[in-house]
C-alpha atoms as a PDB file:
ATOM      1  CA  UNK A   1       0.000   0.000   0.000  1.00  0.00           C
ATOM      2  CA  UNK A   2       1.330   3.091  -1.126  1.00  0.00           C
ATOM      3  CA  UNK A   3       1.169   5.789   1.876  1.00  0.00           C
ATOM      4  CA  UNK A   4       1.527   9.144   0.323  1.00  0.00           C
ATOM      5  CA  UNK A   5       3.556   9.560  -3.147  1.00  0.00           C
ATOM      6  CA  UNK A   6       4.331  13.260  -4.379  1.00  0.00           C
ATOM      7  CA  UNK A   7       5.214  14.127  -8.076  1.00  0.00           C
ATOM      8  CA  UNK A   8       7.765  16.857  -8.070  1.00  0.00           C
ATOM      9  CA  UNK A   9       8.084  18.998 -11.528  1.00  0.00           C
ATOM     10  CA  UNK A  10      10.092  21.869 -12.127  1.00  0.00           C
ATOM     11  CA  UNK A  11      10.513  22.963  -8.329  1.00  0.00           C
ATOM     12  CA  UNK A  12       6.482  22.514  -7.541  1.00  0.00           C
ATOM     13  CA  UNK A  13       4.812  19.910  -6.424  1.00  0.00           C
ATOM     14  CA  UNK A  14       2.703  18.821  -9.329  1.00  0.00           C
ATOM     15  CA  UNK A  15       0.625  15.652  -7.956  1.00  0.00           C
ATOM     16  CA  UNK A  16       0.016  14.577  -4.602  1.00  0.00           C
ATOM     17  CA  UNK A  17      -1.575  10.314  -3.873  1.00  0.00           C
ATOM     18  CA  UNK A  18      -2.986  10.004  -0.471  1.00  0.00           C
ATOM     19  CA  UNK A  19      -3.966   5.842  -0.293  1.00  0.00           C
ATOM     20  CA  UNK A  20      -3.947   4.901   2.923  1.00  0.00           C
ATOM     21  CA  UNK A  21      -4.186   6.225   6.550  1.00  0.00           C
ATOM     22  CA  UNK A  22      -0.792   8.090   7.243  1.00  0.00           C
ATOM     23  CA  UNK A  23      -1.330  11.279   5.530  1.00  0.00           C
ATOM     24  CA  UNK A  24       1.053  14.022   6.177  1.00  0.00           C
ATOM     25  CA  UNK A  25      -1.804  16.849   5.468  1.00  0.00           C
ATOM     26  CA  UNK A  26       0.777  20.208   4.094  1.00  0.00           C
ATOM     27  CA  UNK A  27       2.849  18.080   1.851  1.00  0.00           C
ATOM     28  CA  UNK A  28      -0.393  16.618   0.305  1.00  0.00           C
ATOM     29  CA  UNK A  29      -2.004  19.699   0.538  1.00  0.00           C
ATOM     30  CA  UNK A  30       0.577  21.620  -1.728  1.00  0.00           C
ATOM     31  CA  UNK A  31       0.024  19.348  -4.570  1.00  0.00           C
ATOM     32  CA  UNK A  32      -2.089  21.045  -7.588  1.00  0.00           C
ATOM     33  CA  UNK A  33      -3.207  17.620  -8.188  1.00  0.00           C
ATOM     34  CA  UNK A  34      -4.823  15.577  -5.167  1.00  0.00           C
ATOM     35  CA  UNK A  35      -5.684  12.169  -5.663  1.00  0.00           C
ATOM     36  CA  UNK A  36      -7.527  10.198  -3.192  1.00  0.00           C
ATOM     37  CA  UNK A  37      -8.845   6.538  -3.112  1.00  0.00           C
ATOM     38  CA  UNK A  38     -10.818   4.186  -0.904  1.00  0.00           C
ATOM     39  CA  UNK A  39      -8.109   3.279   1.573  1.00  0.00           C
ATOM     40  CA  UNK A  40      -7.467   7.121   2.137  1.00  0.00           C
ATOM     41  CA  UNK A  41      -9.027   8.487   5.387  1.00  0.00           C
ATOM     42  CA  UNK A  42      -7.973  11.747   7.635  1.00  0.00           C
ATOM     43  CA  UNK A  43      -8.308  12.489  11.145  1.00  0.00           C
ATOM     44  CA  UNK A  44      -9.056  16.212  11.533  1.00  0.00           C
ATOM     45  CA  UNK A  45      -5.882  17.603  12.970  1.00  0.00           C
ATOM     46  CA  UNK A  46      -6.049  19.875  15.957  1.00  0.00           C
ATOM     47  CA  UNK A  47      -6.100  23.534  14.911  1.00  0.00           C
ATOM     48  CA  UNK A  48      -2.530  24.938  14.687  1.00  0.00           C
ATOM     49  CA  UNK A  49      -0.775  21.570  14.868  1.00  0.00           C
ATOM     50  CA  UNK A  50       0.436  19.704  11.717  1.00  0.00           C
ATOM     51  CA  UNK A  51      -1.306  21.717   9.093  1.00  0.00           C
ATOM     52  CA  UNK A  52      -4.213  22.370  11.057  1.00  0.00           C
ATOM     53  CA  UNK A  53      -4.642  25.859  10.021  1.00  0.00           C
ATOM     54  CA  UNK A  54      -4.622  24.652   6.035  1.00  0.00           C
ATOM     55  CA  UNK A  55      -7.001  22.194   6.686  1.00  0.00           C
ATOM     56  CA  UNK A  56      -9.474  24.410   8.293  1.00  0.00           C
ATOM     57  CA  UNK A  57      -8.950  27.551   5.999  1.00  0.00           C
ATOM     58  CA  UNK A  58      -9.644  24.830   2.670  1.00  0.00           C
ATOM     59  CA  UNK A  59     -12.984  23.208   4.226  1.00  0.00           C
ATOM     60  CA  UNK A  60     -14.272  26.913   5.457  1.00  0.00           C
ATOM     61  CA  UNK A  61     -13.671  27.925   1.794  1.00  0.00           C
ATOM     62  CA  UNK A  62     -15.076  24.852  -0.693  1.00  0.00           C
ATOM     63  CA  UNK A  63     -17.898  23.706   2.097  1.00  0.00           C
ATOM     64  CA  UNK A  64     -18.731  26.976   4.924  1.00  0.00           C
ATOM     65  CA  UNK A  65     -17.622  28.075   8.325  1.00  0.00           C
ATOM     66  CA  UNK A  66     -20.274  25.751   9.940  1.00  0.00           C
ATOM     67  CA  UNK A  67     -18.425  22.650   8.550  1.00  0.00           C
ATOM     68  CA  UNK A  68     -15.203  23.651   9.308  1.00  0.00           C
ATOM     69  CA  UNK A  69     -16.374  24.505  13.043  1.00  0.00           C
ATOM     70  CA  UNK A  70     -18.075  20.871  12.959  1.00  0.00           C
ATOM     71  CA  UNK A  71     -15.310  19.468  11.784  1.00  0.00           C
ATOM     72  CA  UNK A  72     -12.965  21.392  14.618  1.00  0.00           C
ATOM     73  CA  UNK A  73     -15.625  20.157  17.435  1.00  0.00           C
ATOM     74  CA  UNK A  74     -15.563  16.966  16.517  1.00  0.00           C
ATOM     75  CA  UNK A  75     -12.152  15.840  15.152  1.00  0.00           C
ATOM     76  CA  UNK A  76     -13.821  13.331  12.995  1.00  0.00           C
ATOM     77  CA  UNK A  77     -12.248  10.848  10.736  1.00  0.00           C
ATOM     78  CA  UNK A  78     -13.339  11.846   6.966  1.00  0.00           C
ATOM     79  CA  UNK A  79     -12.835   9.804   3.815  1.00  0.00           C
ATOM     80  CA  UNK A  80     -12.187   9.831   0.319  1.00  0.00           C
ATOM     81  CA  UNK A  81     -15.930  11.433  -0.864  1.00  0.00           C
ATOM     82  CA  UNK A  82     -15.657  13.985   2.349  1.00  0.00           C
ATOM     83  CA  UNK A  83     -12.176  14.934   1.306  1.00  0.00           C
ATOM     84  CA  UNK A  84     -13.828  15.863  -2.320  1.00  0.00           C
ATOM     85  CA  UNK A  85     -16.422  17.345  -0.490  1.00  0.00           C
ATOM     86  CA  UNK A  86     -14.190  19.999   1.234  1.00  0.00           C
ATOM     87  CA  UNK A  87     -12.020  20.524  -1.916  1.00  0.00           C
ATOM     88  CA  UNK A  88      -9.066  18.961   0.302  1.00  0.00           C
ATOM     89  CA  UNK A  89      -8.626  16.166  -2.800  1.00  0.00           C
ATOM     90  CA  UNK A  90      -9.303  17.073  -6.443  1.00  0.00           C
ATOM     91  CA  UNK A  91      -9.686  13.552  -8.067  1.00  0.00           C
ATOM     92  CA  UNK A  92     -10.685  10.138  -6.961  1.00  0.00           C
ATOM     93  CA  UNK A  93      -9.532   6.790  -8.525  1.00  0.00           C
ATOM     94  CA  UNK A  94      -9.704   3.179  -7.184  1.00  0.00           C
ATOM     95  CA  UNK A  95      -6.159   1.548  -5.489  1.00  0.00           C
ATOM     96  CA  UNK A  96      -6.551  -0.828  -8.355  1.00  0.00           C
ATOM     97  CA  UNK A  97      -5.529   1.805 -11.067  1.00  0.00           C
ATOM     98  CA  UNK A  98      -2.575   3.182  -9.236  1.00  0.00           C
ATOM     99  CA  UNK A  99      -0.101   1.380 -11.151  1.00  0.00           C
ATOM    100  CA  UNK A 100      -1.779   2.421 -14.542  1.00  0.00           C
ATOM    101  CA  UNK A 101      -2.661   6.414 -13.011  1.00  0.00           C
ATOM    102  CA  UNK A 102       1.314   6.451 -12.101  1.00  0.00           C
ATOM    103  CA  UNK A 103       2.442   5.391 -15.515  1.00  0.00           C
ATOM    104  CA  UNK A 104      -0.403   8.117 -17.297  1.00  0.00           C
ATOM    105  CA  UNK A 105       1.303  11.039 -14.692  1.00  0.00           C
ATOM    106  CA  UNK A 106       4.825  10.181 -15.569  1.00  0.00           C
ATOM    107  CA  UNK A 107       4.193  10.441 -19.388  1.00  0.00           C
ATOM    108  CA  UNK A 108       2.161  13.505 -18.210  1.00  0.00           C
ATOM    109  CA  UNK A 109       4.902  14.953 -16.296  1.00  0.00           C
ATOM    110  CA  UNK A 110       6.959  15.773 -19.816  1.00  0.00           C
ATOM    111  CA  UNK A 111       4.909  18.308 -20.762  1.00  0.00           C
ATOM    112  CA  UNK A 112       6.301  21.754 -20.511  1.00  0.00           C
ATOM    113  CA  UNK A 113       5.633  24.133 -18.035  1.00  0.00           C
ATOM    114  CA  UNK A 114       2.552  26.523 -17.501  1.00  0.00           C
ATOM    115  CA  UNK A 115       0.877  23.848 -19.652  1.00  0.00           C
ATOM    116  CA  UNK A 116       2.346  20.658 -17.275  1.00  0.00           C
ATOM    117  CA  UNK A 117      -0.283  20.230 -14.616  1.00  0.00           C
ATOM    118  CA  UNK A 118      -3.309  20.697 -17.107  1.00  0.00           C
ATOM    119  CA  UNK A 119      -1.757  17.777 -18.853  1.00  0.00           C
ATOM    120  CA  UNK A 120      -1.754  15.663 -15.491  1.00  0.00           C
ATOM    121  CA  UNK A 121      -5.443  16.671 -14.978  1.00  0.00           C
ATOM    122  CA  UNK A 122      -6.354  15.893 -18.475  1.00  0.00           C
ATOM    123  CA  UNK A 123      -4.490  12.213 -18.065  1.00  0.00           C
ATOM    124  CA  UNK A 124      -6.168  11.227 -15.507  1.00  0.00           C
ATOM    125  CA  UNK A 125      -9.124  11.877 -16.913  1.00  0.00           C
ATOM    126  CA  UNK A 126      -9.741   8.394 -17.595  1.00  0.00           C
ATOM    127  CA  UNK A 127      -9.107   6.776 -14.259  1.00  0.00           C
ATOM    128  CA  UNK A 128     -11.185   9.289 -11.992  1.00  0.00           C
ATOM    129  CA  UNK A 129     -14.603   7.599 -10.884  1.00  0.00           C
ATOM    130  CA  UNK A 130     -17.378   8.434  -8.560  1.00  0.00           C
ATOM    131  CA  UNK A 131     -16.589   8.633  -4.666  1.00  0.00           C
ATOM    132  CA  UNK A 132     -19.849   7.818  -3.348  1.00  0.00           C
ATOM    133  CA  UNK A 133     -22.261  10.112  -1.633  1.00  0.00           C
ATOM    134  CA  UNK A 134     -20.207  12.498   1.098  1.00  0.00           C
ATOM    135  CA  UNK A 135     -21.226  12.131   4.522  1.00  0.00           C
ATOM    136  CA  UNK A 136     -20.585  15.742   5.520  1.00  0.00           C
ATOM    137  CA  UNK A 137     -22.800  17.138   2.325  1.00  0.00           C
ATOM    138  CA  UNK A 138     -25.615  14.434   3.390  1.00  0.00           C
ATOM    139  CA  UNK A 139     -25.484  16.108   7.008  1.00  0.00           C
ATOM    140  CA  UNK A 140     -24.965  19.535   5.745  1.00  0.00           C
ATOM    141  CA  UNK A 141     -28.229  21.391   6.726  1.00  0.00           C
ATOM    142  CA  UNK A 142     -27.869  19.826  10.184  1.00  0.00           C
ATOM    143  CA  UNK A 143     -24.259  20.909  10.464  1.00  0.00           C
ATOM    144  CA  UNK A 144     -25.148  24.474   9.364  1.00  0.00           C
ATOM    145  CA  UNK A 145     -27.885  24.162  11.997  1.00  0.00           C
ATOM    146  CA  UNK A 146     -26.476  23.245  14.893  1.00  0.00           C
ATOM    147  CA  UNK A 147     -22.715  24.809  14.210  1.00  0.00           C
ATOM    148  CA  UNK A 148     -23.647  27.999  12.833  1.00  0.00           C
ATOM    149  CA  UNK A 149     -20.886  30.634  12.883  1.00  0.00           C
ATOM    150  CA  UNK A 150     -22.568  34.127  13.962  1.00  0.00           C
ATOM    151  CA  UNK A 151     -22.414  36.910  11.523  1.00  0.00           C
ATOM    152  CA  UNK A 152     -22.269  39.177  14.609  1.00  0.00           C
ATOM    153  CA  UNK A 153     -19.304  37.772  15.699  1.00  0.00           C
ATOM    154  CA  UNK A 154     -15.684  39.168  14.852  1.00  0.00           C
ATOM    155  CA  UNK A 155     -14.403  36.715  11.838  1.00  0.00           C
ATOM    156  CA  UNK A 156     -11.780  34.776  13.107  1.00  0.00           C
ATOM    157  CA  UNK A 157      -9.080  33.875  11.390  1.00  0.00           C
ATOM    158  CA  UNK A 158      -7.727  29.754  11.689  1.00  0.00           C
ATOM    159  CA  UNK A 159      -4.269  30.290  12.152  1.00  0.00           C
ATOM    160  CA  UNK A 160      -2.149  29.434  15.044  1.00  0.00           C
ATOM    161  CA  UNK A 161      -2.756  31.800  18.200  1.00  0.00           C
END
Protein backbone atom coordinates (compact mmCIF):
# COMPACT_ATOMS: atom_id res chain seq x y z
CA UNK A 1 0.00 0.00 0.00
CA UNK A 2 1.33 3.09 -1.13
CA UNK A 3 1.17 5.79 1.88
CA UNK A 4 1.53 9.14 0.32
CA UNK A 5 3.56 9.56 -3.15
CA UNK A 6 4.33 13.26 -4.38
CA UNK A 7 5.21 14.13 -8.08
CA UNK A 8 7.77 16.86 -8.07
CA UNK A 9 8.08 19.00 -11.53
CA UNK A 10 10.09 21.87 -12.13
CA UNK A 11 10.51 22.96 -8.33
CA UNK A 12 6.48 22.51 -7.54
CA UNK A 13 4.81 19.91 -6.42
CA UNK A 14 2.70 18.82 -9.33
CA UNK A 15 0.62 15.65 -7.96
CA UNK A 16 0.02 14.58 -4.60
CA UNK A 17 -1.57 10.31 -3.87
CA UNK A 18 -2.99 10.00 -0.47
CA UNK A 19 -3.97 5.84 -0.29
CA UNK A 20 -3.95 4.90 2.92
CA UNK A 21 -4.19 6.23 6.55
CA UNK A 22 -0.79 8.09 7.24
CA UNK A 23 -1.33 11.28 5.53
CA UNK A 24 1.05 14.02 6.18
CA UNK A 25 -1.80 16.85 5.47
CA UNK A 26 0.78 20.21 4.09
CA UNK A 27 2.85 18.08 1.85
CA UNK A 28 -0.39 16.62 0.31
CA UNK A 29 -2.00 19.70 0.54
CA UNK A 30 0.58 21.62 -1.73
CA UNK A 31 0.02 19.35 -4.57
CA UNK A 32 -2.09 21.04 -7.59
CA UNK A 33 -3.21 17.62 -8.19
CA UNK A 34 -4.82 15.58 -5.17
CA UNK A 35 -5.68 12.17 -5.66
CA UNK A 36 -7.53 10.20 -3.19
CA UNK A 37 -8.84 6.54 -3.11
CA UNK A 38 -10.82 4.19 -0.90
CA UNK A 39 -8.11 3.28 1.57
CA UNK A 40 -7.47 7.12 2.14
CA UNK A 41 -9.03 8.49 5.39
CA UNK A 42 -7.97 11.75 7.63
CA UNK A 43 -8.31 12.49 11.15
CA UNK A 44 -9.06 16.21 11.53
CA UNK A 45 -5.88 17.60 12.97
CA UNK A 46 -6.05 19.87 15.96
CA UNK A 47 -6.10 23.53 14.91
CA UNK A 48 -2.53 24.94 14.69
CA UNK A 49 -0.78 21.57 14.87
CA UNK A 50 0.44 19.70 11.72
CA UNK A 51 -1.31 21.72 9.09
CA UNK A 52 -4.21 22.37 11.06
CA UNK A 53 -4.64 25.86 10.02
CA UNK A 54 -4.62 24.65 6.04
CA UNK A 55 -7.00 22.19 6.69
CA UNK A 56 -9.47 24.41 8.29
CA UNK A 57 -8.95 27.55 6.00
CA UNK A 58 -9.64 24.83 2.67
CA UNK A 59 -12.98 23.21 4.23
CA UNK A 60 -14.27 26.91 5.46
CA UNK A 61 -13.67 27.92 1.79
CA UNK A 62 -15.08 24.85 -0.69
CA UNK A 63 -17.90 23.71 2.10
CA UNK A 64 -18.73 26.98 4.92
CA UNK A 65 -17.62 28.07 8.33
CA UNK A 66 -20.27 25.75 9.94
CA UNK A 67 -18.43 22.65 8.55
CA UNK A 68 -15.20 23.65 9.31
CA UNK A 69 -16.37 24.50 13.04
CA UNK A 70 -18.07 20.87 12.96
CA UNK A 71 -15.31 19.47 11.78
CA UNK A 72 -12.96 21.39 14.62
CA UNK A 73 -15.62 20.16 17.44
CA UNK A 74 -15.56 16.97 16.52
CA UNK A 75 -12.15 15.84 15.15
CA UNK A 76 -13.82 13.33 12.99
CA UNK A 77 -12.25 10.85 10.74
CA UNK A 78 -13.34 11.85 6.97
CA UNK A 79 -12.83 9.80 3.82
CA UNK A 80 -12.19 9.83 0.32
CA UNK A 81 -15.93 11.43 -0.86
CA UNK A 82 -15.66 13.99 2.35
CA UNK A 83 -12.18 14.93 1.31
CA UNK A 84 -13.83 15.86 -2.32
CA UNK A 85 -16.42 17.34 -0.49
CA UNK A 86 -14.19 20.00 1.23
CA UNK A 87 -12.02 20.52 -1.92
CA UNK A 88 -9.07 18.96 0.30
CA UNK A 89 -8.63 16.17 -2.80
CA UNK A 90 -9.30 17.07 -6.44
CA UNK A 91 -9.69 13.55 -8.07
CA UNK A 92 -10.68 10.14 -6.96
CA UNK A 93 -9.53 6.79 -8.52
CA UNK A 94 -9.70 3.18 -7.18
CA UNK A 95 -6.16 1.55 -5.49
CA UNK A 96 -6.55 -0.83 -8.35
CA UNK A 97 -5.53 1.80 -11.07
CA UNK A 98 -2.58 3.18 -9.24
CA UNK A 99 -0.10 1.38 -11.15
CA UNK A 100 -1.78 2.42 -14.54
CA UNK A 101 -2.66 6.41 -13.01
CA UNK A 102 1.31 6.45 -12.10
CA UNK A 103 2.44 5.39 -15.52
CA UNK A 104 -0.40 8.12 -17.30
CA UNK A 105 1.30 11.04 -14.69
CA UNK A 106 4.82 10.18 -15.57
CA UNK A 107 4.19 10.44 -19.39
CA UNK A 108 2.16 13.50 -18.21
CA UNK A 109 4.90 14.95 -16.30
CA UNK A 110 6.96 15.77 -19.82
CA UNK A 111 4.91 18.31 -20.76
CA UNK A 112 6.30 21.75 -20.51
CA UNK A 113 5.63 24.13 -18.04
CA UNK A 114 2.55 26.52 -17.50
CA UNK A 115 0.88 23.85 -19.65
CA UNK A 116 2.35 20.66 -17.28
CA UNK A 117 -0.28 20.23 -14.62
CA UNK A 118 -3.31 20.70 -17.11
CA UNK A 119 -1.76 17.78 -18.85
CA UNK A 120 -1.75 15.66 -15.49
CA UNK A 121 -5.44 16.67 -14.98
CA UNK A 122 -6.35 15.89 -18.47
CA UNK A 123 -4.49 12.21 -18.07
CA UNK A 124 -6.17 11.23 -15.51
CA UNK A 125 -9.12 11.88 -16.91
CA UNK A 126 -9.74 8.39 -17.60
CA UNK A 127 -9.11 6.78 -14.26
CA UNK A 128 -11.19 9.29 -11.99
CA UNK A 129 -14.60 7.60 -10.88
CA UNK A 130 -17.38 8.43 -8.56
CA UNK A 131 -16.59 8.63 -4.67
CA UNK A 132 -19.85 7.82 -3.35
CA UNK A 133 -22.26 10.11 -1.63
CA UNK A 134 -20.21 12.50 1.10
CA UNK A 135 -21.23 12.13 4.52
CA UNK A 136 -20.58 15.74 5.52
CA UNK A 137 -22.80 17.14 2.33
CA UNK A 138 -25.61 14.43 3.39
CA UNK A 139 -25.48 16.11 7.01
CA UNK A 140 -24.97 19.54 5.75
CA UNK A 141 -28.23 21.39 6.73
CA UNK A 142 -27.87 19.83 10.18
CA UNK A 143 -24.26 20.91 10.46
CA UNK A 144 -25.15 24.47 9.36
CA UNK A 145 -27.89 24.16 12.00
CA UNK A 146 -26.48 23.25 14.89
CA UNK A 147 -22.72 24.81 14.21
CA UNK A 148 -23.65 28.00 12.83
CA UNK A 149 -20.89 30.63 12.88
CA UNK A 150 -22.57 34.13 13.96
CA UNK A 151 -22.41 36.91 11.52
CA UNK A 152 -22.27 39.18 14.61
CA UNK A 153 -19.30 37.77 15.70
CA UNK A 154 -15.68 39.17 14.85
CA UNK A 155 -14.40 36.72 11.84
CA UNK A 156 -11.78 34.78 13.11
CA UNK A 157 -9.08 33.87 11.39
CA UNK A 158 -7.73 29.75 11.69
CA UNK A 159 -4.27 30.29 12.15
CA UNK A 160 -2.15 29.43 15.04
CA UNK A 161 -2.76 31.80 18.20
Amino acid sequence: MVDEIAVIAKGTSLLTLADGGSLPLPIFLAGVVRVVTQNTGLRVPKLGLGGGNVFYETVAKNTSPAVALYLALTRKKIFASDMLYTGLATHFTPAKNLTTLLMIVGKAVVCPPPHTHLAVAKSLASLVEYAGPSRLQTLKDEIEKHFQVSSQLPSYSWRKI
